[in-house]
PDB file of N, CA and C in Angstrom:
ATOM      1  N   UNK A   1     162.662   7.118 151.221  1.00  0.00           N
ATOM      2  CA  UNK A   1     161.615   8.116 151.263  1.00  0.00           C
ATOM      3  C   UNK A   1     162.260   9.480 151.487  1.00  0.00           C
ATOM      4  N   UNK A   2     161.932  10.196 150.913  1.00  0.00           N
ATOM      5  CA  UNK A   2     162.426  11.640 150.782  1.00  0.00           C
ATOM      6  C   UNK A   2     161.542  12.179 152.000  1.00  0.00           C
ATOM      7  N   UNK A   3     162.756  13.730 153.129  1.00  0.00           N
ATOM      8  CA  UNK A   3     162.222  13.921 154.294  1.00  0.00           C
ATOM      9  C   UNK A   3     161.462  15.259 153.364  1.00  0.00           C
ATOM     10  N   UNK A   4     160.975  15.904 152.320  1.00  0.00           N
ATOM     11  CA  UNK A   4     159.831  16.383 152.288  1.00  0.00           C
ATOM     12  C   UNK A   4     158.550  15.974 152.725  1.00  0.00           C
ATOM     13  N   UNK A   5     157.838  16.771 153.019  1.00  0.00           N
ATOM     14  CA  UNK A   5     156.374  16.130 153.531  1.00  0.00           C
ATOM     15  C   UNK A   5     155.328  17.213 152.406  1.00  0.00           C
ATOM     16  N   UNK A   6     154.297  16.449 152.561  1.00  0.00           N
ATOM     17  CA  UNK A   6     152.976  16.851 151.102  1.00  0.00           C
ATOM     18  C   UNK A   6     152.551  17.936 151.990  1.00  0.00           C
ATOM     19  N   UNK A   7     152.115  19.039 151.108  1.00  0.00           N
ATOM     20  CA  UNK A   7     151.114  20.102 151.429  1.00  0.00           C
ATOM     21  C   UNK A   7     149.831  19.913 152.176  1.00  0.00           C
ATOM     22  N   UNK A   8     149.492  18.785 151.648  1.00  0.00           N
ATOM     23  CA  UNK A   8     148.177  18.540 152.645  1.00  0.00           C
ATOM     24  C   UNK A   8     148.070  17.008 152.968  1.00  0.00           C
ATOM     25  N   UNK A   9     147.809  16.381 154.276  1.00  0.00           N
ATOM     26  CA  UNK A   9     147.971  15.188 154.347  1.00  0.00           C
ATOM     27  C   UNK A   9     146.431  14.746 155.602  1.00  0.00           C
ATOM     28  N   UNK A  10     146.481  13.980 155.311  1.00  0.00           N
ATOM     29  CA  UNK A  10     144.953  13.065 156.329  1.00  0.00           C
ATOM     30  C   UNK A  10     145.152  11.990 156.765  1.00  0.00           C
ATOM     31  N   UNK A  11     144.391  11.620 157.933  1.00  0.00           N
ATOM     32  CA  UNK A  11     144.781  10.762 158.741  1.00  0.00           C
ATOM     33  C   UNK A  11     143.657   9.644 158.103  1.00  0.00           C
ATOM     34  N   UNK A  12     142.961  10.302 157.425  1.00  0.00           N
ATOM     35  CA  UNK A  12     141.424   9.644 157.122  1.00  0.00           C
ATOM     36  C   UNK A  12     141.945   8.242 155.532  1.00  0.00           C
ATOM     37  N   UNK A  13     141.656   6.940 155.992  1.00  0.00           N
ATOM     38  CA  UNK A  13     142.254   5.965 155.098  1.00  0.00           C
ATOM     39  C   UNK A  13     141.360   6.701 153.391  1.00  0.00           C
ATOM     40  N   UNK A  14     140.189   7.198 153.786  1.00  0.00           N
ATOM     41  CA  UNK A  14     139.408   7.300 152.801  1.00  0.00           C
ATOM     42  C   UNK A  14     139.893   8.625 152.003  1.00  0.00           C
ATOM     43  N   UNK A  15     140.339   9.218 152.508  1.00  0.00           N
ATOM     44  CA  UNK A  15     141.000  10.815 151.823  1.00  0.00           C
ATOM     45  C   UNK A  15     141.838  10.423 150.666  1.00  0.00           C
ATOM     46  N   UNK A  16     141.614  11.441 149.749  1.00  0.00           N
ATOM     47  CA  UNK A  16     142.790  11.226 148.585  1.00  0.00           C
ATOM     48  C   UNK A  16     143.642  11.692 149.356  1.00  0.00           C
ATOM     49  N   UNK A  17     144.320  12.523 150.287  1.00  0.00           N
ATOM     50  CA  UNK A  17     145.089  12.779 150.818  1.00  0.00           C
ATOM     51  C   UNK A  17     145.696  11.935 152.327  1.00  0.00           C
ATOM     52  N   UNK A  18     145.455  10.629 151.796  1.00  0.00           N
ATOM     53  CA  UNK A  18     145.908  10.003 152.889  1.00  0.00           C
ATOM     54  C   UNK A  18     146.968   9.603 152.440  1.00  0.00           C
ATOM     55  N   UNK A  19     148.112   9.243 152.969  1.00  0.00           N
ATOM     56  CA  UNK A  19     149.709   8.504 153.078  1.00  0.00           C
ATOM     57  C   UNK A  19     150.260   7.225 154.086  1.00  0.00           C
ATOM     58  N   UNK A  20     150.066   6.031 153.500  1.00  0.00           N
ATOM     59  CA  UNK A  20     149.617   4.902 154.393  1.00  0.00           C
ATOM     60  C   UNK A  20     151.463   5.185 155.378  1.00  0.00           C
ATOM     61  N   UNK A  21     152.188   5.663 154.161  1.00  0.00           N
ATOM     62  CA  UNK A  21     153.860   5.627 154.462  1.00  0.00           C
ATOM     63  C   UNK A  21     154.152   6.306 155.303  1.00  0.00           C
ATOM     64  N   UNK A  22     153.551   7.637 155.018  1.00  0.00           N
ATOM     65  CA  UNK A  22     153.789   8.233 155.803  1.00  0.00           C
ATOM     66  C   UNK A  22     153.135   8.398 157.471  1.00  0.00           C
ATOM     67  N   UNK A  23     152.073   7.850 157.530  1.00  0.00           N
ATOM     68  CA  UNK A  23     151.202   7.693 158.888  1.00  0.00           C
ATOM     69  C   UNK A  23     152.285   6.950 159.612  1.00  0.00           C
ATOM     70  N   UNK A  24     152.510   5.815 158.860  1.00  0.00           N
ATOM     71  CA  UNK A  24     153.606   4.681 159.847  1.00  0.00           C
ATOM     72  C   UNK A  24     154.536   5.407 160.457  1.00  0.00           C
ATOM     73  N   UNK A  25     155.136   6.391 159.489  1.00  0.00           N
ATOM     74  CA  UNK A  25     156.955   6.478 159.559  1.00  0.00           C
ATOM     75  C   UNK A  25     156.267   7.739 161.243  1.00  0.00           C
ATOM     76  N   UNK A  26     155.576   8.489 160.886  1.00  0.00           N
ATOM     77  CA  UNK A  26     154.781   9.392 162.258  1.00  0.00           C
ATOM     78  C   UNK A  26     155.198  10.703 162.270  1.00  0.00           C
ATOM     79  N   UNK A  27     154.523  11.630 161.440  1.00  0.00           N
ATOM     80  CA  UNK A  27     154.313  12.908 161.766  1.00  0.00           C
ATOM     81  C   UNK A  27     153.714  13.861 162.575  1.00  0.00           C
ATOM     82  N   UNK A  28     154.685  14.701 162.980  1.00  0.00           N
ATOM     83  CA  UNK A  28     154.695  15.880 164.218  1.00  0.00           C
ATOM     84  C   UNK A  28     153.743  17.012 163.409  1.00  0.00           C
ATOM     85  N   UNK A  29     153.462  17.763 164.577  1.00  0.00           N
ATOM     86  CA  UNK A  29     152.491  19.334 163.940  1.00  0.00           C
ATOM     87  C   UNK A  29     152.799  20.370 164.821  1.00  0.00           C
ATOM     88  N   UNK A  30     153.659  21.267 164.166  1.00  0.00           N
ATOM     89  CA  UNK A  30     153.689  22.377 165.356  1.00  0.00           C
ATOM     90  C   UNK A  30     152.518  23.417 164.800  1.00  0.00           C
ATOM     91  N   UNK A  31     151.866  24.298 165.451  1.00  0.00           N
ATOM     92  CA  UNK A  31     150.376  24.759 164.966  1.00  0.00           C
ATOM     93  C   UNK A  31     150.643  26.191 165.435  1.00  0.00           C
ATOM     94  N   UNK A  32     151.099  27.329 164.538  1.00  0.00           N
ATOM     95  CA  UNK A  32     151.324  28.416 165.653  1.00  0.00           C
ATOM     96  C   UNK A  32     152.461  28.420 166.955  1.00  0.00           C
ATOM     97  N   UNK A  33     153.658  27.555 166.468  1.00  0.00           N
ATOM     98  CA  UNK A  33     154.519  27.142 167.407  1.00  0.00           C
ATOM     99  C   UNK A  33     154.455  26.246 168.195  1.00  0.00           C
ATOM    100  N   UNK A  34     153.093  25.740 168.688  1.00  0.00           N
ATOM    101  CA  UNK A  34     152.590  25.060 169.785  1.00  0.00           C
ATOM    102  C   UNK A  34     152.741  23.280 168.890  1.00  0.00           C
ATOM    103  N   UNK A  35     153.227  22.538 169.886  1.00  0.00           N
ATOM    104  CA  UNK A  35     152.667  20.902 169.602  1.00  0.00           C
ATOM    105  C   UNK A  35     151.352  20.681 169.333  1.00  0.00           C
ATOM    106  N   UNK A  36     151.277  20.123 168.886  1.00  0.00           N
ATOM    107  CA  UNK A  36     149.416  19.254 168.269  1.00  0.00           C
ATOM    108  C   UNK A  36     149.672  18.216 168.164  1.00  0.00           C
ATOM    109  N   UNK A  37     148.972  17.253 168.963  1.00  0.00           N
ATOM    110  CA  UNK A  37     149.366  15.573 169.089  1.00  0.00           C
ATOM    111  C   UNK A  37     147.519  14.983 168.652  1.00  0.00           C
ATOM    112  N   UNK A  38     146.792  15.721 168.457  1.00  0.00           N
ATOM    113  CA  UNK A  38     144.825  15.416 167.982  1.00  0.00           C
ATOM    114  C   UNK A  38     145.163  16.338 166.820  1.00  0.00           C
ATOM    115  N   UNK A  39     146.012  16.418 165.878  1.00  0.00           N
ATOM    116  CA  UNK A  39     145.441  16.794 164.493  1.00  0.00           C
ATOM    117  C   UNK A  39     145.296  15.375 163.418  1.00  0.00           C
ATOM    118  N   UNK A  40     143.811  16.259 162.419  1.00  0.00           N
ATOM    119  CA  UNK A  40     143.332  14.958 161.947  1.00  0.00           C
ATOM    120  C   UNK A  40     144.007  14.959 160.278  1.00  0.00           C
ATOM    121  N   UNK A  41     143.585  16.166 160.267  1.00  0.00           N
ATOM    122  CA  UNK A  41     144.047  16.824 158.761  1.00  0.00           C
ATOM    123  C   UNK A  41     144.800  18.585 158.331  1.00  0.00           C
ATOM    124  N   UNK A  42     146.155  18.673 157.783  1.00  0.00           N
ATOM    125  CA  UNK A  42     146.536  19.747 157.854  1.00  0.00           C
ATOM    126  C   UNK A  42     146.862  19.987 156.263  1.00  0.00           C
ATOM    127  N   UNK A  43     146.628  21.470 155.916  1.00  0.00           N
ATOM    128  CA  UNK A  43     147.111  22.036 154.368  1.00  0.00           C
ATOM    129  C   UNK A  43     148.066  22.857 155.181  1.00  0.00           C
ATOM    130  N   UNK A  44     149.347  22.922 154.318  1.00  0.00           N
ATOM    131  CA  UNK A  44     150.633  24.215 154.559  1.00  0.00           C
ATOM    132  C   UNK A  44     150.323  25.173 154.200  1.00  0.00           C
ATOM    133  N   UNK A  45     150.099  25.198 152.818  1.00  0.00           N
ATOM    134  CA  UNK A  45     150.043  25.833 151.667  1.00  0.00           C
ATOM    135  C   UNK A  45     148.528  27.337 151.812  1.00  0.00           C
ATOM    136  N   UNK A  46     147.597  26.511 152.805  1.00  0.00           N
ATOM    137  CA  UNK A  46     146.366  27.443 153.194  1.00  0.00           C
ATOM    138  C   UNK A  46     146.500  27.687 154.614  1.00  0.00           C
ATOM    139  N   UNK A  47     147.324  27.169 155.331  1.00  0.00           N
ATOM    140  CA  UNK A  47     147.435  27.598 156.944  1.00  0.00           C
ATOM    141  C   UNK A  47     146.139  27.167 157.799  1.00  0.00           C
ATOM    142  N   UNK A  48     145.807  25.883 157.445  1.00  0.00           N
ATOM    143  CA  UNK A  48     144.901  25.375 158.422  1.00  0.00           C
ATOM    144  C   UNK A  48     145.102  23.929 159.035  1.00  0.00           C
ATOM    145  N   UNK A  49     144.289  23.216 159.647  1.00  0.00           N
ATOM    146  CA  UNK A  49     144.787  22.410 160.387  1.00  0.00           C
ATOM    147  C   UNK A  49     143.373  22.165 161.185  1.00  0.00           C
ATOM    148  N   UNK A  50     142.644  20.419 160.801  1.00  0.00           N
ATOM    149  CA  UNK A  50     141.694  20.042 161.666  1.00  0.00           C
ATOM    150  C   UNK A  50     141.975  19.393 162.666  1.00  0.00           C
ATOM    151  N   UNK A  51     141.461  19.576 164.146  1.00  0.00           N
ATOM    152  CA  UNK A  51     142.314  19.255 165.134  1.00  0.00           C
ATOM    153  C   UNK A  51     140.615  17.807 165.806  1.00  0.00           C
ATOM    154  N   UNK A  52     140.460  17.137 165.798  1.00  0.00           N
ATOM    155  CA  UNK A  52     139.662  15.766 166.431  1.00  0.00           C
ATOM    156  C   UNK A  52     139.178  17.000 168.160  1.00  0.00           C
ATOM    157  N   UNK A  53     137.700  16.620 168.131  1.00  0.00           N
ATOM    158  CA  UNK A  53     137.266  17.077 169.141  1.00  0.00           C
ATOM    159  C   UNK A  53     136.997  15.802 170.192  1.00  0.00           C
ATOM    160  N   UNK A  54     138.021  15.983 171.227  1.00  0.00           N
ATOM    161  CA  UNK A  54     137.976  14.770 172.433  1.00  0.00           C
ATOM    162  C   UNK A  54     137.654  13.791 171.509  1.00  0.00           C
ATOM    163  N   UNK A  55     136.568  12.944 171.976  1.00  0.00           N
ATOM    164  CA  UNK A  55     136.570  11.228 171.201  1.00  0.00           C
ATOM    165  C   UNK A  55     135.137  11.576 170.612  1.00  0.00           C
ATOM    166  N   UNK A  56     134.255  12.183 170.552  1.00  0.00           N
ATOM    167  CA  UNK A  56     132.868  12.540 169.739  1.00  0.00           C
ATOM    168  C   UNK A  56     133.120  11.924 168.237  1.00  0.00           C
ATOM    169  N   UNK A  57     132.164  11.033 167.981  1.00  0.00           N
ATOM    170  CA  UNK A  57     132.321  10.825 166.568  1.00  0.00           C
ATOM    171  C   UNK A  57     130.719  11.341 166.208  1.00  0.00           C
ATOM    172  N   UNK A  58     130.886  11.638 164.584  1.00  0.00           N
ATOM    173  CA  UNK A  58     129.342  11.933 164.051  1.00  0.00           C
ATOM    174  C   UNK A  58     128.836  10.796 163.922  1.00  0.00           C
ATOM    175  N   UNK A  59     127.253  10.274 162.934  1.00  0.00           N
ATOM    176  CA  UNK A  59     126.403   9.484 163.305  1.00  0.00           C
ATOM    177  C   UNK A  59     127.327   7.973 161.799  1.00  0.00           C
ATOM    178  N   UNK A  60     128.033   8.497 161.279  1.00  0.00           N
ATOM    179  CA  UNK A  60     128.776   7.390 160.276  1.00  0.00           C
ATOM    180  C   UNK A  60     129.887   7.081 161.350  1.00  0.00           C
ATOM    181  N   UNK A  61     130.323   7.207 162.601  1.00  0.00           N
ATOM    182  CA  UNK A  61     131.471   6.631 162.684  1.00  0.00           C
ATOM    183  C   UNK A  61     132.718   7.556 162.755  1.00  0.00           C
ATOM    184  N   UNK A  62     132.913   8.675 162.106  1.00  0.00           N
ATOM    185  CA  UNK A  62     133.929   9.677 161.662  1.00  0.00           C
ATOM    186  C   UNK A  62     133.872  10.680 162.922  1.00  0.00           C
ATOM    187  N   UNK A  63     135.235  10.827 163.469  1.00  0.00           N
ATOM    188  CA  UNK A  63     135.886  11.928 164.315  1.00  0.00           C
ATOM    189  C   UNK A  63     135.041  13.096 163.682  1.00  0.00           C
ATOM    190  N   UNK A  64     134.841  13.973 165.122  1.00  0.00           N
ATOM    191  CA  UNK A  64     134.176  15.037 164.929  1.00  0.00           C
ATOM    192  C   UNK A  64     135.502  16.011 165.042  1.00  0.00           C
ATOM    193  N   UNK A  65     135.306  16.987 163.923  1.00  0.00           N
ATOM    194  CA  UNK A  65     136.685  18.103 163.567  1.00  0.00           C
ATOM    195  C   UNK A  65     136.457  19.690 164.003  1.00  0.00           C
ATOM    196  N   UNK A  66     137.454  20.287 164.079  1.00  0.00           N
ATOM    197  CA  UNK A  66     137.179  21.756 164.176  1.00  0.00           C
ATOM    198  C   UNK A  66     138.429  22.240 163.582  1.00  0.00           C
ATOM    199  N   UNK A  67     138.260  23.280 162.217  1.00  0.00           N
ATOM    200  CA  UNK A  67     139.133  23.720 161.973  1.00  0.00           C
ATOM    201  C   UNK A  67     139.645  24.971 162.373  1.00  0.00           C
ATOM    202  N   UNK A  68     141.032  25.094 162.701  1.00  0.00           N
ATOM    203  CA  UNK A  68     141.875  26.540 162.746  1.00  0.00           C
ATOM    204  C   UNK A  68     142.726  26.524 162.113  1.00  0.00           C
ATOM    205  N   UNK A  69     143.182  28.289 161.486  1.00  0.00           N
ATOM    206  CA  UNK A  69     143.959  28.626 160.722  1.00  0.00           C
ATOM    207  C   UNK A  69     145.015  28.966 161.629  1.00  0.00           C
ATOM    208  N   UNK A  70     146.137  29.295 161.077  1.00  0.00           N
ATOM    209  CA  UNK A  70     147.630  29.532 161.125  1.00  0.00           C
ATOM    210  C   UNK A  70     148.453  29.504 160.600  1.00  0.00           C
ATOM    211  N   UNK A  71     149.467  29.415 161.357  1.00  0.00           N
ATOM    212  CA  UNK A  71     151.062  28.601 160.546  1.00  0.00           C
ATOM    213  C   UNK A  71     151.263  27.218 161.254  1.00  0.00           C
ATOM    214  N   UNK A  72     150.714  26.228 159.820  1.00  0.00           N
ATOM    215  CA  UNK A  72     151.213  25.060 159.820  1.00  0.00           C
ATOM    216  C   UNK A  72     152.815  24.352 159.550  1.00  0.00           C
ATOM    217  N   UNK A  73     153.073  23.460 160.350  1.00  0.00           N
ATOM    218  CA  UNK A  73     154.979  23.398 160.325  1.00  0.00           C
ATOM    219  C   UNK A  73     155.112  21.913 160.353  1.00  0.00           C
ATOM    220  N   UNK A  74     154.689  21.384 159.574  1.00  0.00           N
ATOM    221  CA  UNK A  74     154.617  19.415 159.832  1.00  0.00           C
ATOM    222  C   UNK A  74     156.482  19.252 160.208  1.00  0.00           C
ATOM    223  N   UNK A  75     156.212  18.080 160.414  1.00  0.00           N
ATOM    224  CA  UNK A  75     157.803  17.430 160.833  1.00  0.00           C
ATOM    225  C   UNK A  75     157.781  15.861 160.881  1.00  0.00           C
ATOM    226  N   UNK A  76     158.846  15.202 160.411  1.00  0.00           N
ATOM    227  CA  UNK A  76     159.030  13.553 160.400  1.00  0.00           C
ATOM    228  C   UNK A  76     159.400  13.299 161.763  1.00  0.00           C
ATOM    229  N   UNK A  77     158.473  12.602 162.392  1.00  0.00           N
ATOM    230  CA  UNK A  77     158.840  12.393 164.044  1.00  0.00           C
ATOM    231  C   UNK A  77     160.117  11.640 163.918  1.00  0.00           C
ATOM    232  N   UNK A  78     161.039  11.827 165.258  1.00  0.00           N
ATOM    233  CA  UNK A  78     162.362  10.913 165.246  1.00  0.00           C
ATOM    234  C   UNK A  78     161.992   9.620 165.669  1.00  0.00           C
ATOM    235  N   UNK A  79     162.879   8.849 164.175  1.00  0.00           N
ATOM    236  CA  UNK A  79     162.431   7.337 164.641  1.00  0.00           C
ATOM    237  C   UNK A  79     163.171   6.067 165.670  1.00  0.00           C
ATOM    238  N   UNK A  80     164.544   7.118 165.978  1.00  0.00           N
ATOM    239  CA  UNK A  80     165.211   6.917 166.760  1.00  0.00           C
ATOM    240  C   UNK A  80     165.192   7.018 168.121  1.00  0.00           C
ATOM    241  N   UNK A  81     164.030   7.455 168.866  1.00  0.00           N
ATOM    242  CA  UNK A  81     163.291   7.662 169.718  1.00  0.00           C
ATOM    243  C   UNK A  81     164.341   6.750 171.499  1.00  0.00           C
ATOM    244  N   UNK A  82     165.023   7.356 172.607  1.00  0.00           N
ATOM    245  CA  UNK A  82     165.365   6.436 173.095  1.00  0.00           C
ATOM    246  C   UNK A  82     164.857   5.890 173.737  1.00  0.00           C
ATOM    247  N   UNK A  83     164.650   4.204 173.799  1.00  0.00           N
ATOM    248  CA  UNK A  83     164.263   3.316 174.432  1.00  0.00           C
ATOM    249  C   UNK A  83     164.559   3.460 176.350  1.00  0.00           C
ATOM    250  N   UNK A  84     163.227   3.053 176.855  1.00  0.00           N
ATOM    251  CA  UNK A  84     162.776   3.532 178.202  1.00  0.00           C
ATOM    252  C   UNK A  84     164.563   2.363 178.749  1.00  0.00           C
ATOM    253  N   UNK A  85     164.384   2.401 180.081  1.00  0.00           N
ATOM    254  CA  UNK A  85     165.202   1.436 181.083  1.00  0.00           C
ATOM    255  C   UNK A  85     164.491   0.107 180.924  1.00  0.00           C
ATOM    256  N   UNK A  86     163.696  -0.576 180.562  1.00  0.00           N
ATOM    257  CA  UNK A  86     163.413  -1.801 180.299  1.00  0.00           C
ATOM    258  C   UNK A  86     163.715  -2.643 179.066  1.00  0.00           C
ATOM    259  N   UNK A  87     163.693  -1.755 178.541  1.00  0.00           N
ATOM    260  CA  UNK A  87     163.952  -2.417 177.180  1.00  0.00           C
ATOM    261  C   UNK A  87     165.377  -2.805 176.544  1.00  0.00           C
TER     262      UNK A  87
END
């Protein structure tokens, strides 16, 4: 898998813009510099980024969203991650 990442990507299985590959492998969001660990859906290319409001879902089931603009900065989380003292 190539470490480019898509212009716009979703967490949502139903989105044309969903990436089953990429959800697994686990992408980062820096948002305006800042970490974002509740984003649902981000475009680069338009500088926005829907971020999941607490656990509220609407009346189908679906995360309730709020979008903000910025500078979006995705990243391939490290999968090398080190393992705690128990393991």
């Amino acid at each position: 898998m190539s470490d480019t990442l898509p212009d716009r990507l979703c967490a949502d299985p139903k989105s044309p813009f969903y990436n089953e590959k990429l959800m697994e492998t686990g992408v980062g969001i820096r948002f305006n510099g800042q970490e974002k660990t509740n984003v649902h859906e981000y475009c680069v290319s338009e500088g926005w980024v829907r971020v999941t409001v607490g656990n509220t879902v609407d009346r189908k089931g679906n995360p309730m969203t709020m979008k903000f603009k910025g500078t979006v900065e995705p990243y391939i989380k490290a999968a090398d991650a080190a393992p705690g003292p128990d393991a």
